[in-house]
Protein backbone atom coordinates (compact mmCIF):
# COMPACT_ATOMS: atom_id res chain seq x y z
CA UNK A 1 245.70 97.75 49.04
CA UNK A 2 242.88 98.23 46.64
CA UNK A 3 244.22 94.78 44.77
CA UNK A 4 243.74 93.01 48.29
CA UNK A 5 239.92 94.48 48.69
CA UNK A 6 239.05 93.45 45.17
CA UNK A 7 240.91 89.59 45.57
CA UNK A 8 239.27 89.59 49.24
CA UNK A 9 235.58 90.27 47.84
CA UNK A 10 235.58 88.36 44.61
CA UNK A 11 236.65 84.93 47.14
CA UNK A 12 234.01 86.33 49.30
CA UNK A 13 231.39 86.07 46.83
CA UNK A 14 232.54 83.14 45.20
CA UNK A 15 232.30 81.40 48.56
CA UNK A 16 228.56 82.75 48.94
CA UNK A 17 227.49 81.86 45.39
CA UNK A 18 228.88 78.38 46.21
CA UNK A 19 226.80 77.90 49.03
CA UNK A 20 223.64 79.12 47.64
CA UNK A 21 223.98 77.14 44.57
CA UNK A 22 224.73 74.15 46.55
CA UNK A 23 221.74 74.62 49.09
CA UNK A 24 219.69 74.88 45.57
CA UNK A 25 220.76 71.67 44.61
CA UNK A 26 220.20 69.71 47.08
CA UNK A 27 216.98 70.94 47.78
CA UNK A 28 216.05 70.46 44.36
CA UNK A 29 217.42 67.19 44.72
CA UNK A 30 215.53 66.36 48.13
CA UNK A 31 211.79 67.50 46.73
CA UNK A 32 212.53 65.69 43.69
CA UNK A 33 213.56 62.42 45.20
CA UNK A 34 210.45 63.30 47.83
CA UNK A 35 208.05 63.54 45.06
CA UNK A 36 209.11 60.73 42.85
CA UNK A 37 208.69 58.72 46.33
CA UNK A 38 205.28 59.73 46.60
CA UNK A 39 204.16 59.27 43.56
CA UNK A 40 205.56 55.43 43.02
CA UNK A 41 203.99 55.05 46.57
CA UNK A 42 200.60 56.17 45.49
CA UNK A 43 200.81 54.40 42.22
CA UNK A 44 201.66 51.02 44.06
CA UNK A 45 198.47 51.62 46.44
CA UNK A 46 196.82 52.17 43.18
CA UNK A 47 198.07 48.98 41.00
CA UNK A 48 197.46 46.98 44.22
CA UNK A 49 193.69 47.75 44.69
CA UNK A 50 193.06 47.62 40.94
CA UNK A 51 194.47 43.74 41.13
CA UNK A 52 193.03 43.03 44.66
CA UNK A 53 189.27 44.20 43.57
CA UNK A 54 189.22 45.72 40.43
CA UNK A 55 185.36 46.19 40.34
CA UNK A 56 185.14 47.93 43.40
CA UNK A 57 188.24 50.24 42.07
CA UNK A 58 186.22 50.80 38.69
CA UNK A 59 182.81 51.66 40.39
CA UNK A 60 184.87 54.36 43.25
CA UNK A 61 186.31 55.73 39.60
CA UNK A 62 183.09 55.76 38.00
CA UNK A 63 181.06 57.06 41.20
């Protein structure tokens, strides 16, 4: 009986730790992919205005 309790909570946890872990990752994987987004979006608004009017983007810098 006390075999049964012991198999019982150790697949118990394993199951939870599992989950957790998982939900980590793909969290983690979600914010990162989120952030990289936004940063290669801001950086192509960026490169864009510095070729469309590159005076104008060096005097907002310089302001």
């Amino acid at each position: 009986m006390k075999i049964r309790y012991v198999i019982e909570r150790a697949i118990y946890h394993i199951i939870v730790v599992w989950f957790c872990i998982n939900s980590l990752l793909w969290s983690g994987i979600l914010f990162i992919s989120s952030l990289s987004r936004t940063l290669a979006g801001t950086q192509h608004l960026l490169y864009n205005e510095l070729l469309s009017n590159p005076t104008s983007y060096i005097r907002n810098i310089c302001a």
